[in-house]
C-alpha atoms as a PDB file:
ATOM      1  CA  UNK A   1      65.248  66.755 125.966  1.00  0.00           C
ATOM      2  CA  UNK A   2      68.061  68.648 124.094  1.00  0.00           C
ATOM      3  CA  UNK A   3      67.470  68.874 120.620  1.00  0.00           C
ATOM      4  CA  UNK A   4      70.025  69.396 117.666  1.00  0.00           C
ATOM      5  CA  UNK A   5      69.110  70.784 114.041  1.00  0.00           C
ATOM      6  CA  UNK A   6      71.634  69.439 111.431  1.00  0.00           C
ATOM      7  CA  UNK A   7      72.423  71.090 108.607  1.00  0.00           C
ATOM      8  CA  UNK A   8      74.403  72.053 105.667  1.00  0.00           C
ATOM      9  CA  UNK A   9      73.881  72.138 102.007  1.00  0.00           C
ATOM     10  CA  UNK A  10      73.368  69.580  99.386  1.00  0.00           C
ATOM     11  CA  UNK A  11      76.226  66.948  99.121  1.00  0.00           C
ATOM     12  CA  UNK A  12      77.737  68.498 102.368  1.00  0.00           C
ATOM     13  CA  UNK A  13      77.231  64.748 103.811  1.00  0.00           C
ATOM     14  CA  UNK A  14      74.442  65.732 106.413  1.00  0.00           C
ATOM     15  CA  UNK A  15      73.204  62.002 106.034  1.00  0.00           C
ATOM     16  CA  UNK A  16      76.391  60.916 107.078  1.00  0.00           C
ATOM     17  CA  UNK A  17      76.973  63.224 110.530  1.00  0.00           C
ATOM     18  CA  UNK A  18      73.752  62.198 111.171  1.00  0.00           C
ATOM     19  CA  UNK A  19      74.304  58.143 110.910  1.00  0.00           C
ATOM     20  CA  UNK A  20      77.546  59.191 113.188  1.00  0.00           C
ATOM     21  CA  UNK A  21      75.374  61.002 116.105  1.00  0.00           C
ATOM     22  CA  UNK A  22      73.096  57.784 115.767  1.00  0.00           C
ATOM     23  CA  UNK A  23      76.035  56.000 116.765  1.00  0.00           C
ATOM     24  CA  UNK A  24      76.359  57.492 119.773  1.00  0.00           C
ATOM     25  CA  UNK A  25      73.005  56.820 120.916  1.00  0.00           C
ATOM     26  CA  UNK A  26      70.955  59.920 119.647  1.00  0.00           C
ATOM     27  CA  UNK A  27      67.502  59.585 118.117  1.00  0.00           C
ATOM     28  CA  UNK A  28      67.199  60.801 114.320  1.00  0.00           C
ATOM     29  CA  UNK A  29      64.503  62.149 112.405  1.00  0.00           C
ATOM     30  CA  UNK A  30      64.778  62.149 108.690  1.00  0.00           C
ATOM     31  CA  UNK A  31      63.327  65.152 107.122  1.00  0.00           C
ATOM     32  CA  UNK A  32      63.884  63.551 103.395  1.00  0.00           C
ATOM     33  CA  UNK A  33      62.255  59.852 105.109  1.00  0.00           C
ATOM     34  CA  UNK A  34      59.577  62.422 106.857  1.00  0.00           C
ATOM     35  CA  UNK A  35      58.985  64.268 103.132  1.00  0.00           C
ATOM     36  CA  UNK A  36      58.633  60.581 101.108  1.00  0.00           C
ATOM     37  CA  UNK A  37      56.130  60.031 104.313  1.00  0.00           C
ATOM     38  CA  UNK A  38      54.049  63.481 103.172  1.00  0.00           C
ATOM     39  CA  UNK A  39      53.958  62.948  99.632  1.00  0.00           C
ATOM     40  CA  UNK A  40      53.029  59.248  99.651  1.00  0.00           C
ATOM     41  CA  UNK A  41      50.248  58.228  97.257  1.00  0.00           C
ATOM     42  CA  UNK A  42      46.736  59.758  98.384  1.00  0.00           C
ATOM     43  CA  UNK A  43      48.332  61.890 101.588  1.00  0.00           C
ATOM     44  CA  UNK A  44      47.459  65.781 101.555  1.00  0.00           C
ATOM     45  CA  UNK A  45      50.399  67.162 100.238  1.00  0.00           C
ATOM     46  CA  UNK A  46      50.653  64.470  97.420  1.00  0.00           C
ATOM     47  CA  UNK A  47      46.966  65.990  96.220  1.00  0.00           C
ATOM     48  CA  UNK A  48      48.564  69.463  96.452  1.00  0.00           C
ATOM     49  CA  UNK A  49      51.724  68.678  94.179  1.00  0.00           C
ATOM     50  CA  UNK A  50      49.334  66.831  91.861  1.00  0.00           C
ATOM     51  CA  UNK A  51      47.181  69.279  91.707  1.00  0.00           C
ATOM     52  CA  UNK A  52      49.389  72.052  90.962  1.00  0.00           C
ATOM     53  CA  UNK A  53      52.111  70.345  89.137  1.00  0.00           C
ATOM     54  CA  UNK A  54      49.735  67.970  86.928  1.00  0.00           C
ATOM     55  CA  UNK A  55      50.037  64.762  87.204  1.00  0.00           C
ATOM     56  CA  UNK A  56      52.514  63.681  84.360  1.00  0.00           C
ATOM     57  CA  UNK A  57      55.186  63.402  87.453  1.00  0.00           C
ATOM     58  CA  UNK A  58      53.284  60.449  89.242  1.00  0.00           C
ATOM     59  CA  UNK A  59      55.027  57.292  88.432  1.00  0.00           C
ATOM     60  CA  UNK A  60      52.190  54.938  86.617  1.00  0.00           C
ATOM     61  CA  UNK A  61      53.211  51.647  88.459  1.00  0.00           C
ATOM     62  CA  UNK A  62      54.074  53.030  92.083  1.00  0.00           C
ATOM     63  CA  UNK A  63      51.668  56.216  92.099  1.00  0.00           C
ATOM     64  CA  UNK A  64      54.364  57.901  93.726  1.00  0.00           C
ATOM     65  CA  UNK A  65      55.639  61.404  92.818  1.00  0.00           C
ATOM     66  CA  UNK A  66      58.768  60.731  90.687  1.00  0.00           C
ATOM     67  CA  UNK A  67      61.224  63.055  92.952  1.00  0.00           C
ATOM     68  CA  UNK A  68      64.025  63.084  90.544  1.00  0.00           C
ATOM     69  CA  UNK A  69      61.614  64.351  87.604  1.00  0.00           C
ATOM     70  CA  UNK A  70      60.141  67.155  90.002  1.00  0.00           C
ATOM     71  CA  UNK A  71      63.280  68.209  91.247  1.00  0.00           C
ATOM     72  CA  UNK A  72      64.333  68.287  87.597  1.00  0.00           C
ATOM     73  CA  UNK A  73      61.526  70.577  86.851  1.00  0.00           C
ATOM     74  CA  UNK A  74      61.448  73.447  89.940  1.00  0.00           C
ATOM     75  CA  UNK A  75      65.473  73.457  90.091  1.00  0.00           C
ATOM     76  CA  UNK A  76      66.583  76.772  88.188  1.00  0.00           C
ATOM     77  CA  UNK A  77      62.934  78.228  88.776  1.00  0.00           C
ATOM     78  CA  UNK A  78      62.918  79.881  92.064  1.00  0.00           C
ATOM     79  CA  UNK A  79      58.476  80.266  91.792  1.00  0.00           C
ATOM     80  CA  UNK A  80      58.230  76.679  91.153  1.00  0.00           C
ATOM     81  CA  UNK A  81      60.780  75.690  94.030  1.00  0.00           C
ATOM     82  CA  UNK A  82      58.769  78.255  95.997  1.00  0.00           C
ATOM     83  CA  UNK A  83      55.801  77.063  95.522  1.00  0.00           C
ATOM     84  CA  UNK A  84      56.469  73.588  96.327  1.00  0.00           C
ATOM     85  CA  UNK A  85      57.942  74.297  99.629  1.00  0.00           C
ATOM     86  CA  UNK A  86      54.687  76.371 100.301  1.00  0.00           C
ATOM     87  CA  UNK A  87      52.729  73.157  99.410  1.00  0.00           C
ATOM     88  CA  UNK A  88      54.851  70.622 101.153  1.00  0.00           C
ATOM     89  CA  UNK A  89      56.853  72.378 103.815  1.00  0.00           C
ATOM     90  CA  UNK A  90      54.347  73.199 106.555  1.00  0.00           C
ATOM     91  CA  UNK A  91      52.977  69.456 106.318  1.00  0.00           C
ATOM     92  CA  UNK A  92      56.722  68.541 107.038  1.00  0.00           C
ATOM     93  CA  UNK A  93      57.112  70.549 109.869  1.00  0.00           C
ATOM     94  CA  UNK A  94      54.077  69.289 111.682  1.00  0.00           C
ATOM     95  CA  UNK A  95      54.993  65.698 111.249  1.00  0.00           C
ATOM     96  CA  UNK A  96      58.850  66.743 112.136  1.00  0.00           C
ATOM     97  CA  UNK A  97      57.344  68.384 115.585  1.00  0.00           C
ATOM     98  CA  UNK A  98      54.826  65.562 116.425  1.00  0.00           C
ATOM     99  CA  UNK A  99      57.824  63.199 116.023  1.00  0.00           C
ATOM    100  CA  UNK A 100      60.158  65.893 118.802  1.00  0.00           C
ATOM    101  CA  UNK A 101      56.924  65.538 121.219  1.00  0.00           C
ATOM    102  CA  UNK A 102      56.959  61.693 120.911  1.00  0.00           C
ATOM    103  CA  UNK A 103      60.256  61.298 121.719  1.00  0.00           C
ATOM    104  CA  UNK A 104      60.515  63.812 124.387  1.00  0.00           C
ATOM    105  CA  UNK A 105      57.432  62.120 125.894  1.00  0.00           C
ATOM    106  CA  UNK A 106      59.129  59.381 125.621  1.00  0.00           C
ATOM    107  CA  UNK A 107      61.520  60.107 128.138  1.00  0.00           C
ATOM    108  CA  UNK A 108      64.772  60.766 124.724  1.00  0.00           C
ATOM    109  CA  UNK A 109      67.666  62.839 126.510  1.00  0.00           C
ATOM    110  CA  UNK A 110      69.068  63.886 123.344  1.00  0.00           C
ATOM    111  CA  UNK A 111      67.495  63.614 119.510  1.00  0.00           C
ATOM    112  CA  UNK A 112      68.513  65.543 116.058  1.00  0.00           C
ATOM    113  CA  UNK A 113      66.810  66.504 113.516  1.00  0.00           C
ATOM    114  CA  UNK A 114      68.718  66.237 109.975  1.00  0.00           C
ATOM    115  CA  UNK A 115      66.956  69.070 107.823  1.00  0.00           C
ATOM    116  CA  UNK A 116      68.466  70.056 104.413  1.00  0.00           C
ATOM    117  CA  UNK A 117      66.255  73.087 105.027  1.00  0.00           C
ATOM    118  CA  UNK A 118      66.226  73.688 108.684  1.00  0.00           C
ATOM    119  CA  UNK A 119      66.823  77.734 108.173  1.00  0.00           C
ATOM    120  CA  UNK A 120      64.566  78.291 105.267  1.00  0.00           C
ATOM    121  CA  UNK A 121      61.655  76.085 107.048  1.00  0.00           C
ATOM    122  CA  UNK A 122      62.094  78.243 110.438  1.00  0.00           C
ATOM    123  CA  UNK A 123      62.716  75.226 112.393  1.00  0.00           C
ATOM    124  CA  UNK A 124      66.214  76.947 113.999  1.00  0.00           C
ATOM    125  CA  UNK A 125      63.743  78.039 116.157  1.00  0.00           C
ATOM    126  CA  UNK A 126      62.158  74.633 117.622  1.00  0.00           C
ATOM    127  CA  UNK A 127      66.007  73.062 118.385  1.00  0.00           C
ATOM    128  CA  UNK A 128      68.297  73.958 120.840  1.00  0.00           C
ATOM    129  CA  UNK A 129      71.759  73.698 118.737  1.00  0.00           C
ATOM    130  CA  UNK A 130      72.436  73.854 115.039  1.00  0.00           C
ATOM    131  CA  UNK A 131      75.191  71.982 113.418  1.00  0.00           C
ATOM    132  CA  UNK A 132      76.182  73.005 110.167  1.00  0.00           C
ATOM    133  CA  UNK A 133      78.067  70.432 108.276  1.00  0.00           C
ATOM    134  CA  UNK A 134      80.182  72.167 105.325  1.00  0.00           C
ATOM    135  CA  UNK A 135      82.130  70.840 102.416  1.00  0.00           C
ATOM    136  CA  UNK A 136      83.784  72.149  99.693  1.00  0.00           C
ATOM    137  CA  UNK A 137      81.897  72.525  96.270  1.00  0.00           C
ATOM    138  CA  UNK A 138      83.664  70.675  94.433  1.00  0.00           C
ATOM    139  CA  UNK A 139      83.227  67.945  96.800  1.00  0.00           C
ATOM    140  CA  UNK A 140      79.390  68.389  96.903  1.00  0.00           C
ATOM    141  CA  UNK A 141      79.794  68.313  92.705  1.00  0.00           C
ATOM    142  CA  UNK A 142      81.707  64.962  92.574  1.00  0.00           C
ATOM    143  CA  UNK A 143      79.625  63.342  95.524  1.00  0.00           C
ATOM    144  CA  UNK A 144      76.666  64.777  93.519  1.00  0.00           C
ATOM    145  CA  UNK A 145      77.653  63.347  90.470  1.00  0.00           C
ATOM    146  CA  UNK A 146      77.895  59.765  92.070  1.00  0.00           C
ATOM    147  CA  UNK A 147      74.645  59.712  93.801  1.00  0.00           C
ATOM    148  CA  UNK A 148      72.832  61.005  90.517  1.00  0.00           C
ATOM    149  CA  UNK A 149      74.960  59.974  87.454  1.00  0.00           C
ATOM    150  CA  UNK A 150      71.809  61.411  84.810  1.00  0.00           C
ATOM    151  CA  UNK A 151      72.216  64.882  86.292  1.00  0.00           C
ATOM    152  CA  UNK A 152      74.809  67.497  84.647  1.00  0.00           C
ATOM    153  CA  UNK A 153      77.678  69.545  86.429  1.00  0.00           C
ATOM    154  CA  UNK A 154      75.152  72.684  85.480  1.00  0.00           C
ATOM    155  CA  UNK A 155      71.808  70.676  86.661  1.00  0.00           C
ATOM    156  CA  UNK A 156      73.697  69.988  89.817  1.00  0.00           C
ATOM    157  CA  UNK A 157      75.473  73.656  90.452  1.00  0.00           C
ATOM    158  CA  UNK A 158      71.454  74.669  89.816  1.00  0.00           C
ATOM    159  CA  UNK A 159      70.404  72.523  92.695  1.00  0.00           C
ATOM    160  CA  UNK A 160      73.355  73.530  94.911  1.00  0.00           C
ATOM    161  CA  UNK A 161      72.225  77.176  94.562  1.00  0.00           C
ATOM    162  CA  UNK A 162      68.973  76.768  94.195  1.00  0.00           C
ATOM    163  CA  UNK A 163      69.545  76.236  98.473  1.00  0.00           C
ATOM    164  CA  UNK A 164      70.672  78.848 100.805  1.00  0.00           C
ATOM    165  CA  UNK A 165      74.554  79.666 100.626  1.00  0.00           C
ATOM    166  CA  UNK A 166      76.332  77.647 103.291  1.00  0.00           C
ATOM    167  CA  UNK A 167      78.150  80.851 104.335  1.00  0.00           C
ATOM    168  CA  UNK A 168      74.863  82.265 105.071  1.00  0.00           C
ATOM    169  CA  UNK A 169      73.890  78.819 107.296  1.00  0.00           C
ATOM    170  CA  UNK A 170      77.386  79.119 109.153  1.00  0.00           C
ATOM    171  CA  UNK A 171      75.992  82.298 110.770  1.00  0.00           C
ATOM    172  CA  UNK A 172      73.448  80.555 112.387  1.00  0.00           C
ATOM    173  CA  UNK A 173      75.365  77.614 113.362  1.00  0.00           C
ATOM    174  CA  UNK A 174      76.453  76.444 117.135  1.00  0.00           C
ATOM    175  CA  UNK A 175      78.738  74.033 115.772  1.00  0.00           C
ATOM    176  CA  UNK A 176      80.356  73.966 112.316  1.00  0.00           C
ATOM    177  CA  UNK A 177      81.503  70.042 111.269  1.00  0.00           C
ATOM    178  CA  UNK A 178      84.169  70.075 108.107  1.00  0.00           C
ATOM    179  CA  UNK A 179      83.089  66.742 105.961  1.00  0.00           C
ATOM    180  CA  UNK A 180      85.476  67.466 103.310  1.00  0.00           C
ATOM    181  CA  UNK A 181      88.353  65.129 104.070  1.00  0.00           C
ATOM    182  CA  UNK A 182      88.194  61.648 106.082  1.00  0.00           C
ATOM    183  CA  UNK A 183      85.467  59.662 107.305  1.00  0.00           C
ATOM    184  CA  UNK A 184      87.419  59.450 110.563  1.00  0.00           C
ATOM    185  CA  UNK A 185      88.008  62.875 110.947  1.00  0.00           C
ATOM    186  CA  UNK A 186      84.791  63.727 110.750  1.00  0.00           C
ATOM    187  CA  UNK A 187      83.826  61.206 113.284  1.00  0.00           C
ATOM    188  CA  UNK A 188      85.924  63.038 115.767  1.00  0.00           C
ATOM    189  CA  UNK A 189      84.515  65.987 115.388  1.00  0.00           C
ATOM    190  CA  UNK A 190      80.936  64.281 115.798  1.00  0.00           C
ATOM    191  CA  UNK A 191      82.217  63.163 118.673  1.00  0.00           C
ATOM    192  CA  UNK A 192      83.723  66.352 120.008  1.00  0.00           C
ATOM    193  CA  UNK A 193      79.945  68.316 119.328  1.00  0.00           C
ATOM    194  CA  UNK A 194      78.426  65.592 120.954  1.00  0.00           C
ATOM    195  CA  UNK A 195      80.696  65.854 124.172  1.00  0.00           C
ATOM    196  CA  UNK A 196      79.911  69.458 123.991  1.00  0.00           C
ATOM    197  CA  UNK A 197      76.208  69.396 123.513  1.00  0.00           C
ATOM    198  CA  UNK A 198      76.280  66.803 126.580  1.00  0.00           C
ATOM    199  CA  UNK A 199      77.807  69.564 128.986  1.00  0.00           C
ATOM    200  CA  UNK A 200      76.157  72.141 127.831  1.00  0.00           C
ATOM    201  CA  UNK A 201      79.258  74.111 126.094  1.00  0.00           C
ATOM    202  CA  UNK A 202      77.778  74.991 123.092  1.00  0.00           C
ATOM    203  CA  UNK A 203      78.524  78.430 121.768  1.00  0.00           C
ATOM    204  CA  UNK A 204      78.039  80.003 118.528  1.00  0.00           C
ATOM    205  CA  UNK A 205      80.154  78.711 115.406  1.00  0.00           C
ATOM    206  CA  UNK A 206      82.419  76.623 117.849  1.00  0.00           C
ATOM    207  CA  UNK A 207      84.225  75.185 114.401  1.00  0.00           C
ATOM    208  CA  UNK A 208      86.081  71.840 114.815  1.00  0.00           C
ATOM    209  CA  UNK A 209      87.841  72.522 111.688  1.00  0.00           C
ATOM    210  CA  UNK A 210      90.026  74.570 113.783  1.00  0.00           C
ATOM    211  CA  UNK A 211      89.640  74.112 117.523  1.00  0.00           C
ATOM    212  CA  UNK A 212      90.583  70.305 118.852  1.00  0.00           C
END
């Protein structure tokens, strides 16, 4: 099974590049769906973020962790943000690999694994190709700004940097994918990795922005 780690940095549009690949046919995991899996109610790492944390960010009605209100809190406090990836990370990784096993048990020729934190997690080691998906920041600011209309321009900049640099990611990348302009340009070049990927041409920081 070939396996592709997608990337990029908050409001780069990683969610959509991945919806594209699923187009095509290739199996997704969801490291945010595989998180809200960890930290449900009563699950290990929920215990651990309670327990550290306190648990004034548990939602009364739900028992869930209120995501928004944590984020709020470690954002702009590299410790905190530390610490929580200590507590939750490793929990997401296991669950992320048993998933990769499944499939490729399964008999999956191709599956990607969208990962806001692919690099800082270590998983560019467990894929095969790493797309980087890049966007401008004032892009990721006003796309940002939609998504969460109570968060500032500074709460957001905070959350864009609390995240390794995407100039940093793009050294690491096999493919880079530009989602700053069109939906349907970015489809072609979703299509033009996964052509690529297929026959085996990958090669590092092949960047669609500027080869056709």
């Amino acid at each position: 099974m070939i396996t592709i780690g997608i990337t990029g940095s908050i409001g780069t549009g990683k969610s959509t590049v991945s919806r594209m690949f699923h187009e095509l046919g290739v199996s997704i995991i969801d490291a945010d769906e595989v998180a809200q899996q960890v930290m449900a109610p009563f699950r290990p790492a929920w215990w651990a973020v309670c327990e550290y944390f306190g648990q004034g960010l548990v939602c009364p009605d739900t028992s869930e962790i209120n995501r928004a209100s944590i984020g709020t809190f470690v954002f702009g406090d590299p410790f905190l943000l530390q610490k929580l990836n200590s507590l939750v990370h490793p929990l997401i990784i296991k669950e992320i690999n048993d998933r990769l096993h499944q499939l490729r048990d399964g008999g999956v020729v191709l599956a990607a694994v969208d990962v806001p934190l692919l690099i800082e997690a270590g998983l560019q080691h467990d894929v095969d190709f790493i797309v980087v998906v890049c966007a401008e920041q004032d892009t990721q600011i006003a796309r940002l700004r939609n998504r969460y209309p109570q968060l500032t321009t500074q709460d957001i900049i905070k959350r864009i940097k609390s995240q390794m640099s995407l100039e940093t990611k793009k050294k690491y990348a096999d493919f880079l994918i530009n989602n700053n302009e069109s939906l349907g340009e970015t489809r072609q070049q979703v299509h033009r990795v996964f052509r690529d990927v297929m026959k085996g041409q990958g090669g590092k920081r092949n960047d669609y922005r500027e080869n056709g």
